[in-house]
Protein backbone atom coordinates (compact mmCIF):
# COMPACT_ATOMS: atom_id res chain seq x y z
CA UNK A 1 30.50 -20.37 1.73
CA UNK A 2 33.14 -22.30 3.82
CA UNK A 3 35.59 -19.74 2.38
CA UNK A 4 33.34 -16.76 3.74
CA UNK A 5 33.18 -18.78 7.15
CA UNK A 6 36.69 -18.92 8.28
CA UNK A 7 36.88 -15.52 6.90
CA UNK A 8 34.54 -14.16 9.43
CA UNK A 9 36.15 -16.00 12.20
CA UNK A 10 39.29 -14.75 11.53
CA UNK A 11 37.77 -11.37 11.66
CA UNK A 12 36.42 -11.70 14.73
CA UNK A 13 39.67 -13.26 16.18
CA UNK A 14 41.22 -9.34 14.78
CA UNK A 15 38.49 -7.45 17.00
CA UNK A 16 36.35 -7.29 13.59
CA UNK A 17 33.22 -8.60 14.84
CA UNK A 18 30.50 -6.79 12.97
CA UNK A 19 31.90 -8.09 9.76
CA UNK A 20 31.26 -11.65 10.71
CA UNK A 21 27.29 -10.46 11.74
CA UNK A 22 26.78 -9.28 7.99
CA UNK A 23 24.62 -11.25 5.92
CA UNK A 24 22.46 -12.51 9.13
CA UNK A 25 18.42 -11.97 9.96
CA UNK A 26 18.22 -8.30 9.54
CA UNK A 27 16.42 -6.26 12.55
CA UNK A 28 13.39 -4.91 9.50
CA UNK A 29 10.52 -4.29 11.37
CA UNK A 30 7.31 -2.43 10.85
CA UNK A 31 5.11 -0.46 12.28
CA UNK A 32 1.45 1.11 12.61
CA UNK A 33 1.28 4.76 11.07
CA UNK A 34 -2.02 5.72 10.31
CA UNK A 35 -5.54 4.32 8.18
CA UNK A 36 -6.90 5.51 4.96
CA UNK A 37 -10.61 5.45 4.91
CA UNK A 38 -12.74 3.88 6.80
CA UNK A 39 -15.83 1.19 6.70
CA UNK A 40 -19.55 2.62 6.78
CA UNK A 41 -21.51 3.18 9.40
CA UNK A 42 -25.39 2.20 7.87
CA UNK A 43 -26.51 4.86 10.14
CA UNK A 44 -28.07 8.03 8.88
CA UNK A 45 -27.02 7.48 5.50
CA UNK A 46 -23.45 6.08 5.76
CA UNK A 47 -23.25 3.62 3.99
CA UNK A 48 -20.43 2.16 1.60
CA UNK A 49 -19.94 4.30 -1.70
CA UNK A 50 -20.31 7.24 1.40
CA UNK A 51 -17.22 9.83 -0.05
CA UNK A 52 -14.17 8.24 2.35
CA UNK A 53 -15.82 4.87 3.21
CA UNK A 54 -14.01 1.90 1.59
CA UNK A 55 -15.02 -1.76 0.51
CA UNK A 56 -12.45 -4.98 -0.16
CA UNK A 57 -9.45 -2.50 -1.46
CA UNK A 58 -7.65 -4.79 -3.32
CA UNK A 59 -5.73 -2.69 -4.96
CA UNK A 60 -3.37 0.40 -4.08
CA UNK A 61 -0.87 2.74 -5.49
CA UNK A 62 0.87 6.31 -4.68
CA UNK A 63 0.69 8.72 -7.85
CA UNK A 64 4.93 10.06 -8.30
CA UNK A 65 4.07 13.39 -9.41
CA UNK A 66 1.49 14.27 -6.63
CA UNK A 67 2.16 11.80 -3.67
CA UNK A 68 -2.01 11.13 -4.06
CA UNK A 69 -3.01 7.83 -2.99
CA UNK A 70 -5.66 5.75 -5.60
CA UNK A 71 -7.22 2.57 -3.96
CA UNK A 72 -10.03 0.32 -5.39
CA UNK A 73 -13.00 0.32 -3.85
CA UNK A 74 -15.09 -2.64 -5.25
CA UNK A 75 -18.79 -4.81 -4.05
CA UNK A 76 -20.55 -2.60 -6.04
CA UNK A 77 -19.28 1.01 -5.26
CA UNK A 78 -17.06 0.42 -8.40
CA UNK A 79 -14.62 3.32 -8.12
CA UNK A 80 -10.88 4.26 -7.79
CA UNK A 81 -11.17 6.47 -4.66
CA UNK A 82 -7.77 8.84 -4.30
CA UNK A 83 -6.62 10.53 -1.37
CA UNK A 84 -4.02 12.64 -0.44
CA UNK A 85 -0.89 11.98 1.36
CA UNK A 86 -2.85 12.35 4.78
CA UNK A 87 -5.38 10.13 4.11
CA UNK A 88 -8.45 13.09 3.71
CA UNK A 89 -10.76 11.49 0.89
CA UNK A 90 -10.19 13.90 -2.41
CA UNK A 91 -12.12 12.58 -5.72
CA UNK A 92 -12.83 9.46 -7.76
CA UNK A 93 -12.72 7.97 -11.04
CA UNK A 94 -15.25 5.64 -12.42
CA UNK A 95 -18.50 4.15 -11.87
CA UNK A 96 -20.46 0.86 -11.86
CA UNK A 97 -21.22 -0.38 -15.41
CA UNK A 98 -18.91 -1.79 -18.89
CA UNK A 99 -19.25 1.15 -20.34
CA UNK A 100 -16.11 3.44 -21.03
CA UNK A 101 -14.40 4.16 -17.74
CA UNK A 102 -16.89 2.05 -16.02
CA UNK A 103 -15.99 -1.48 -13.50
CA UNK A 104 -17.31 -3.86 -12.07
CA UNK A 105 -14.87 -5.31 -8.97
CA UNK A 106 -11.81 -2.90 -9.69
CA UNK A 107 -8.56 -4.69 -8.87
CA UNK A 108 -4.75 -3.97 -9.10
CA UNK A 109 -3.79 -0.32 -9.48
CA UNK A 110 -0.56 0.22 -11.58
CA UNK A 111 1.32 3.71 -13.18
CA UNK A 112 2.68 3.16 -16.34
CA UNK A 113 6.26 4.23 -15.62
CA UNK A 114 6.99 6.06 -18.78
CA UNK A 115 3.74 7.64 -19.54
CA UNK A 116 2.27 8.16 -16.12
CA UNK A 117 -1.07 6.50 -16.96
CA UNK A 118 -3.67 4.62 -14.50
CA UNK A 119 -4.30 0.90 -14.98
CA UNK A 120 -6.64 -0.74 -13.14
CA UNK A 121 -7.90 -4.08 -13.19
CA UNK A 122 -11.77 -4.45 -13.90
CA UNK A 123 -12.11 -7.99 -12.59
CA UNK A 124 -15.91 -9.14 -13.66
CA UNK A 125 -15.57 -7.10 -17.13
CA UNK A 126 -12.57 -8.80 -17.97
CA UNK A 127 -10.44 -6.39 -19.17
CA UNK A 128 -7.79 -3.94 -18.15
CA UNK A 129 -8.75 0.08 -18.10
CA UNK A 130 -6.89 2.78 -18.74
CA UNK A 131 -6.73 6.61 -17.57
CA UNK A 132 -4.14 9.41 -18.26
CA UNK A 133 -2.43 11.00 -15.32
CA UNK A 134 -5.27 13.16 -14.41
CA UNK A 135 -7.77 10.24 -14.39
CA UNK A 136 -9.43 10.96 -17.75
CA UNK A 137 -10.42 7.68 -19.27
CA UNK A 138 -7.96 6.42 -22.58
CA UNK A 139 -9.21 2.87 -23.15
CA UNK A 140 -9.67 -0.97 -22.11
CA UNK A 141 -7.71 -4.05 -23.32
CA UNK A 142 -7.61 -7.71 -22.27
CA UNK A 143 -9.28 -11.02 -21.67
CA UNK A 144 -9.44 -13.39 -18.81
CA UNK A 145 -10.32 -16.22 -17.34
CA UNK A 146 -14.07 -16.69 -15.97
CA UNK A 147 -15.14 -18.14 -12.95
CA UNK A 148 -13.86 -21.72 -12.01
CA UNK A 149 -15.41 -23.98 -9.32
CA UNK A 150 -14.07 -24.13 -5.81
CA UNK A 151 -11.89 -20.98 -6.21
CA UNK A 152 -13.53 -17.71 -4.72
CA UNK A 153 -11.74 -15.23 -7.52
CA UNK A 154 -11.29 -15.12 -11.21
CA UNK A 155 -9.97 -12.44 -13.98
CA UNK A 156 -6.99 -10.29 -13.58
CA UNK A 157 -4.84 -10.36 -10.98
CA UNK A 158 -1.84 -9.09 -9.85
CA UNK A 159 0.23 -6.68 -13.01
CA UNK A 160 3.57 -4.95 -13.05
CA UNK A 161 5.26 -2.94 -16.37
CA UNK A 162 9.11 -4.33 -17.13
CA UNK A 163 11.54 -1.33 -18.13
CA UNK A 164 10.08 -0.96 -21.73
CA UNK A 165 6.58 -0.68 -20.53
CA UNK A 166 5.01 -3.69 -21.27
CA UNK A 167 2.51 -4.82 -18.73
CA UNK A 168 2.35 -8.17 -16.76
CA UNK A 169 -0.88 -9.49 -15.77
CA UNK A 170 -1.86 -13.02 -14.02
CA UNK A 171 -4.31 -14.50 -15.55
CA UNK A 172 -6.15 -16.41 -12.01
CA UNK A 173 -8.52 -18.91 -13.48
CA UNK A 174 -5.88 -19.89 -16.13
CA UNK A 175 -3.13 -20.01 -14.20
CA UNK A 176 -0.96 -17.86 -16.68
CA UNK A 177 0.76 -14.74 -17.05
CA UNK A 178 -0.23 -12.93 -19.72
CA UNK A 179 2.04 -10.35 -21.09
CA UNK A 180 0.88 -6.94 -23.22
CA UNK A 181 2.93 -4.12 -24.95
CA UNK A 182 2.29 -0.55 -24.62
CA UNK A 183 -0.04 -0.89 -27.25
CA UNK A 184 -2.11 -3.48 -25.02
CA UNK A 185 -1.48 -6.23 -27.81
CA UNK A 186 -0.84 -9.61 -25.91
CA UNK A 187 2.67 -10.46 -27.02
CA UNK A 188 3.33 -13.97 -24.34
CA UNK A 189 2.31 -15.74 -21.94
CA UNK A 190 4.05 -17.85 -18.92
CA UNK A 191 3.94 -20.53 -17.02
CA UNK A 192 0.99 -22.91 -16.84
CA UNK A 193 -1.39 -25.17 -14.56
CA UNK A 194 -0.12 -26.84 -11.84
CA UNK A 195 2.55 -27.14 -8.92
CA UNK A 196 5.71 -27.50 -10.69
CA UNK A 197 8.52 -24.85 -11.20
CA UNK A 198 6.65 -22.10 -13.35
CA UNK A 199 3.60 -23.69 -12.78
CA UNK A 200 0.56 -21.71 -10.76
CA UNK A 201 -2.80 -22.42 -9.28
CA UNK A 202 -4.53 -18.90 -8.88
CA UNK A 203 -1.52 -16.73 -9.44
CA UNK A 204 -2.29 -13.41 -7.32
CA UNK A 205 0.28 -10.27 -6.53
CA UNK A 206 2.80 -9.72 -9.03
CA UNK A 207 5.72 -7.44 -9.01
CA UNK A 208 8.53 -6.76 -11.26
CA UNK A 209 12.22 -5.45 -9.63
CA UNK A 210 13.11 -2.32 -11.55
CA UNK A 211 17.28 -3.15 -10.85
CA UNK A 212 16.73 -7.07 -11.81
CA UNK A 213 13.90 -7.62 -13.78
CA UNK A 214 13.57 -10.67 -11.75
CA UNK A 215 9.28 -11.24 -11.89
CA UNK A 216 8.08 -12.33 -8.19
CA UNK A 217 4.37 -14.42 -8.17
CA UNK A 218 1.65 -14.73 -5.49
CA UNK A 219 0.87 -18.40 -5.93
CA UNK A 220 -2.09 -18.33 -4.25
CA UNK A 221 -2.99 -22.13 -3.71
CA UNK A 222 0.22 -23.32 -3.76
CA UNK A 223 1.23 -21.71 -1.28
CA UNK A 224 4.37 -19.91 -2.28
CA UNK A 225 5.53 -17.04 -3.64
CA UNK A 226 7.71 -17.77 -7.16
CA UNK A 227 10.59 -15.90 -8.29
CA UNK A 228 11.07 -15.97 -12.46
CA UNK A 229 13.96 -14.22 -14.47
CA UNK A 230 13.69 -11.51 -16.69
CA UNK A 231 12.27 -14.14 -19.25
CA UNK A 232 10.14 -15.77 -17.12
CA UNK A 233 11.95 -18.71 -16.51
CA UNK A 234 12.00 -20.44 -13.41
CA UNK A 235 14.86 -19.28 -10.63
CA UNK A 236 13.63 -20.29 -7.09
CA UNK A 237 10.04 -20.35 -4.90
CA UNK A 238 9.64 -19.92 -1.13
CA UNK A 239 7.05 -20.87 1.24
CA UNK A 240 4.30 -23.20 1.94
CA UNK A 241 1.12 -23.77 2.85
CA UNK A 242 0.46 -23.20 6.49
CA UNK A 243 0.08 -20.44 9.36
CA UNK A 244 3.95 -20.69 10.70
CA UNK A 245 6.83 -17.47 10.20
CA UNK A 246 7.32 -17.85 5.99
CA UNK A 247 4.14 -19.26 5.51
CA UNK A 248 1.30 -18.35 3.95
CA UNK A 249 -2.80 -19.50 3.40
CA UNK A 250 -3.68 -17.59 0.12
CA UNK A 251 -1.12 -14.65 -0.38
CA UNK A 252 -2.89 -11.61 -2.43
CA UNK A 253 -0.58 -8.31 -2.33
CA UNK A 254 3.48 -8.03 -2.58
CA UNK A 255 5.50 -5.38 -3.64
CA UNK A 256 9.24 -4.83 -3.37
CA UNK A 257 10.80 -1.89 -1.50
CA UNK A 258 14.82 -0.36 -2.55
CA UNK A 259 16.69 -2.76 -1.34
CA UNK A 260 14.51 -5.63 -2.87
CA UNK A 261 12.91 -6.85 0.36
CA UNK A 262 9.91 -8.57 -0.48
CA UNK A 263 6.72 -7.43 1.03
CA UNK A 264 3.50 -10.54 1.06
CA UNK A 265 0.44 -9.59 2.07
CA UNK A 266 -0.40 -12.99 3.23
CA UNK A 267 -4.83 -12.85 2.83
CA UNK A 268 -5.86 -15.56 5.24
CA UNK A 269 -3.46 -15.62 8.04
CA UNK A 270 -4.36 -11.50 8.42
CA UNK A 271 -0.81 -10.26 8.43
CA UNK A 272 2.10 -8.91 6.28
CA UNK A 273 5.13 -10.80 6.06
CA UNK A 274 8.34 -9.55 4.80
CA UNK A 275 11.73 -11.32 3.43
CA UNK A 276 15.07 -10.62 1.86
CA UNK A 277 15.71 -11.01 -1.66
CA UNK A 278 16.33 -14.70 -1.62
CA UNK A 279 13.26 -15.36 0.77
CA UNK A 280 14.48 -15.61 3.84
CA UNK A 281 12.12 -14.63 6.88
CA UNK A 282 12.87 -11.18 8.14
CA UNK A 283 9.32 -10.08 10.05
CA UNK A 284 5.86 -10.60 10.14
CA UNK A 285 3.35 -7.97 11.28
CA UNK A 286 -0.50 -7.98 11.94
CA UNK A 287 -3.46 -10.47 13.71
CA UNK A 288 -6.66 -11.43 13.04
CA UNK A 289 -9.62 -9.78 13.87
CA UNK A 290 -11.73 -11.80 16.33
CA UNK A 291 -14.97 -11.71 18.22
CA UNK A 292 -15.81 -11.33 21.90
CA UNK A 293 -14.99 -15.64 22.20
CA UNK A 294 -11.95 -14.96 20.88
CA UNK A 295 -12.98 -16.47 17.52
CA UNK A 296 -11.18 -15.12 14.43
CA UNK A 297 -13.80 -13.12 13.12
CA UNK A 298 -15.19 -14.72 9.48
CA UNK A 299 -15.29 -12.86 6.15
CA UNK A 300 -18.70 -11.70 4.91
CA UNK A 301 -20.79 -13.72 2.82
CA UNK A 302 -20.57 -12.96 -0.97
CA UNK A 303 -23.85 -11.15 -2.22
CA UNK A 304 -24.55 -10.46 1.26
CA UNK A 305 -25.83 -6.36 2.77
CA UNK A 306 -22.50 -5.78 4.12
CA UNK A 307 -18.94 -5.67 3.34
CA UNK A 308 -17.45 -5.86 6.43
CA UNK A 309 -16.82 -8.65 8.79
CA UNK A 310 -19.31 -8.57 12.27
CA UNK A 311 -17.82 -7.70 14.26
CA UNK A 312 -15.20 -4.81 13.66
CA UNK A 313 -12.01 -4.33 14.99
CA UNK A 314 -9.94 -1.37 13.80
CA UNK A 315 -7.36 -1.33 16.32
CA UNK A 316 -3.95 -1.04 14.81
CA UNK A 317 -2.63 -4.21 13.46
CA UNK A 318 -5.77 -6.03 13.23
CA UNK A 319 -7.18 -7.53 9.82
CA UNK A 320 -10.19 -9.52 8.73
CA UNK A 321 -7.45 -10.21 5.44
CA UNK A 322 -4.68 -8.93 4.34
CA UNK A 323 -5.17 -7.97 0.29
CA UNK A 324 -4.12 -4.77 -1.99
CA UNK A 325 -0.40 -4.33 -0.77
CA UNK A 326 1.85 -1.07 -2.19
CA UNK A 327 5.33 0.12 -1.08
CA UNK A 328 6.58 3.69 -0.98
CA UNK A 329 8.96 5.75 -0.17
CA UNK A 330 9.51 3.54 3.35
CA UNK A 331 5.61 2.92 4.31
CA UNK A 332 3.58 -0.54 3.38
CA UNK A 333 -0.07 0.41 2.46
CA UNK A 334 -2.35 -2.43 3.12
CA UNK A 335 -5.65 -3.67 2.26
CA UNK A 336 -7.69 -4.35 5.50
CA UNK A 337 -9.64 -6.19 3.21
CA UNK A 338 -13.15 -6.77 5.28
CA UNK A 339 -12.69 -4.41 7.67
CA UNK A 340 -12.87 -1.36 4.80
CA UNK A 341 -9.49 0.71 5.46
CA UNK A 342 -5.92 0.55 4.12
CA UNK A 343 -3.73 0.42 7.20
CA UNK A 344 -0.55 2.47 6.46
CA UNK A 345 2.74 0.99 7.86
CA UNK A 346 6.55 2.54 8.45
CA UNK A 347 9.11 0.39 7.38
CA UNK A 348 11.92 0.74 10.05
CA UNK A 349 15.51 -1.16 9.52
CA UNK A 350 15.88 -2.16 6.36
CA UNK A 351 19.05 -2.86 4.85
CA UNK A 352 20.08 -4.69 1.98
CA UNK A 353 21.50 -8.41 1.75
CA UNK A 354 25.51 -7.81 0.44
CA UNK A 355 26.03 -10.76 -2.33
CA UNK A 356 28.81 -13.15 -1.27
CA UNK A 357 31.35 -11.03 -3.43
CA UNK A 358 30.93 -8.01 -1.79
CA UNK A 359 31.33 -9.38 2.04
CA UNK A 360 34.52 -11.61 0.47
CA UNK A 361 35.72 -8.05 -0.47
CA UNK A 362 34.75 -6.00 2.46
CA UNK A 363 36.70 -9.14 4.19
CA UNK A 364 39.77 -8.44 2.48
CA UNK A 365 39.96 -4.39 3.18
CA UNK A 366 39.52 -5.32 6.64
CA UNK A 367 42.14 -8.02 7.03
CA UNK A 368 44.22 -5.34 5.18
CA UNK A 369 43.58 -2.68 7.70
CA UNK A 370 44.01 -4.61 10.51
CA UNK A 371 47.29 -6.05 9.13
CA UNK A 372 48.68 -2.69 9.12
CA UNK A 373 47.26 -1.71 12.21
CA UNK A 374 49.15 -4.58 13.50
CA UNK A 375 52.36 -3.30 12.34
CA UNK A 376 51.97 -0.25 13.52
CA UNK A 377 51.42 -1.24 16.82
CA UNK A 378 54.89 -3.34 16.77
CA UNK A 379 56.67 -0.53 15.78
CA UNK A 380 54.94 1.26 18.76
CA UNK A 381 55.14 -1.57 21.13
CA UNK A 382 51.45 -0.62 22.35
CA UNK A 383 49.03 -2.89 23.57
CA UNK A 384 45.74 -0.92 22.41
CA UNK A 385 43.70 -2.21 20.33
């Protein structure tokens, strides 16, 4: 790194000062687009199940082939609501029940890659189910954890598919990763209880980077978000517990976008929070909803009449938790998670972080080039630069 310091000075001293900014805080930022659905009214008969009203959507994805979006919409209405790409409410799959095709508390929303098919995660069933493309109903697989004392949420968690389809799933009351082929056979599992490397304690999000393979973790009461190889071994973690830029109370959603930015959506502190590759801060986004005292506005009791937090506020920006997180094609899609809408963000600035080779390289060309713009200028005796 010393190497790739003097490098950049001397660049600068040659009138090559952008070179020595690359590799610094990159100017990422996002910003408020639009909301998909909306929370019920309880007036006239509005209320939630109501064709375009939505309850804790935890989980979110955009279908490739038609740009439709699916979200989960769980307490009870028990349904993967889709939308189109302008947020006007289309059709649903699913129902309340255990029966085939049936959930109770749908989760994570993933498309197989290769095959195109729906898997959702049917939290209090305990298993994973599966549609084809056009949301016919194929099968369920799976087992997970039950309920465990002092933690709010149990079963399956965050999942991802690797290149050669086999899907990742954590595993929150055991604190594992359990790992199925495409034939939903479990086939592994990884990590284990606790706060050590590759240890978790209510492991959350999970995403999978389709250029690295590199596995990245919600570790929900630790704090952190862990980064695993290919393998799932160990590489690095970032974060802690707390309220400060990089850190998080209870992270739930993350995704990755192109240029492996990683996107949290960090539950308690009501916000998104995004980093480079090797988790370093780039921007946080979003506030908490509060009351007319200025109180942050509490979630609703479980088992309660309503949903939603009391009161509402569904001005952009504002959460009552951030949940279900999904990037595409430049825009974040976020779970407003008591406050029953997915707030749809524009990513604007993103860039990705050049690996020490490739600045000590870019370095070089541009010593050469100035080298011979040097010598040119001797042989012209001019003083422009």
């Amino acid at each position: 790194m010393s190497l790739i310091k003097k490098l950049s000075i001397t660049l600068a001293g040659a009138g090559l000062m952008t070179l020595a900014t690359i590799g610094e805080a990159q100017a990422l930022s996002l910003k408020y687009e639009s909301s998909i659905g909306r929370p019920a009214t309880f007036e006239n008969g509005d209320f939630p199940g109501t064709p375009g009203t939505l309850a804790v959507p935890q989980g979110i994805g955009v279908q490739d082939s038609t740009g439709e979006i699916y979200i989960s919409n769980g307490r009870g209405i028990d349904r993967v609501d889709i939308f189109d790409s302008q947020g006007n409410y289309l059709r649903s799959i699913g129902s309340t029940g255990s029966g085939a095709g049936q959930f109770d508390e749908p989760a994570d929303i993933k498309f197989n890659p290769i095959t195109g098919d729906i898997y959702v995660g049917d939290v209090y069933n305990s298993r994973i189910n599966v549609f084809d493309a056009q949301g016919n109903y194929k099968t369920s697989f799976g087992s997970f954890g039950g309920p465990v004392e002092g933690r709010t949420f149990f079963g399956p968690g965050g999942m991802d598919f690797d290149k050669n389809g086999n899907l990742y799933v954590t595993d929150f009351s055991t604190d594992i990763i359990k790992v199925y082929n495409p034939e939903g056979t479990l086939i592994k599992t990884i990590g284990s209880s606790g706060s050590g490397k590759g240890q978790f304690s209510g492991p959350a999000g999970l995403t999978i980077s389709e250029k690295t393979g590199r596995i990245y973790v919600n570790d929900q009461y630790n704090g952190r978000i862990q980064v695993l190889d290919a393998d799932g071994n160990f590489l690095f973690s970032f974060g802690s517990t707390g309220s400060q830029p990089g850190q998080f109370r209870e992270p739930i959603g993350i995704d990755l976008d192109e240029y492996e930015n990683i996107y949290v959506a960090d539950s308690q502190n009501s916000r998104v929070q995004v980093f480079d590759k090797n988790g370093k801060f780039l921007a946080s986004y979003g506030q908490p909803a509060r009351n007319a005292e200025g109180e942050v506005v509490s979630p609703p009791a479980q088992g309660g009449s309503s949903p939603y937090g009391d009161p509402l506020d569904l001005s952009p920006g504002t959460f009552n938790w951030t949940a279900g997180l999904h990037y595409d094609d430049g825009k974040v899609y976020v779970g407003d998670f008591f406050q029953g809408r997915v707030q749809v963000l524009s990513v604007e600035g993103a860039t990705s972080v050049p690996e020490p080779a490739s600045l000590l390289g870019l370095g070089v060309v541009a010593v050469g080039a100035s080298v011979v713009k040097f010598r040119r200028n001797r042989q012209q005796k001019s003083t422009v630069v």
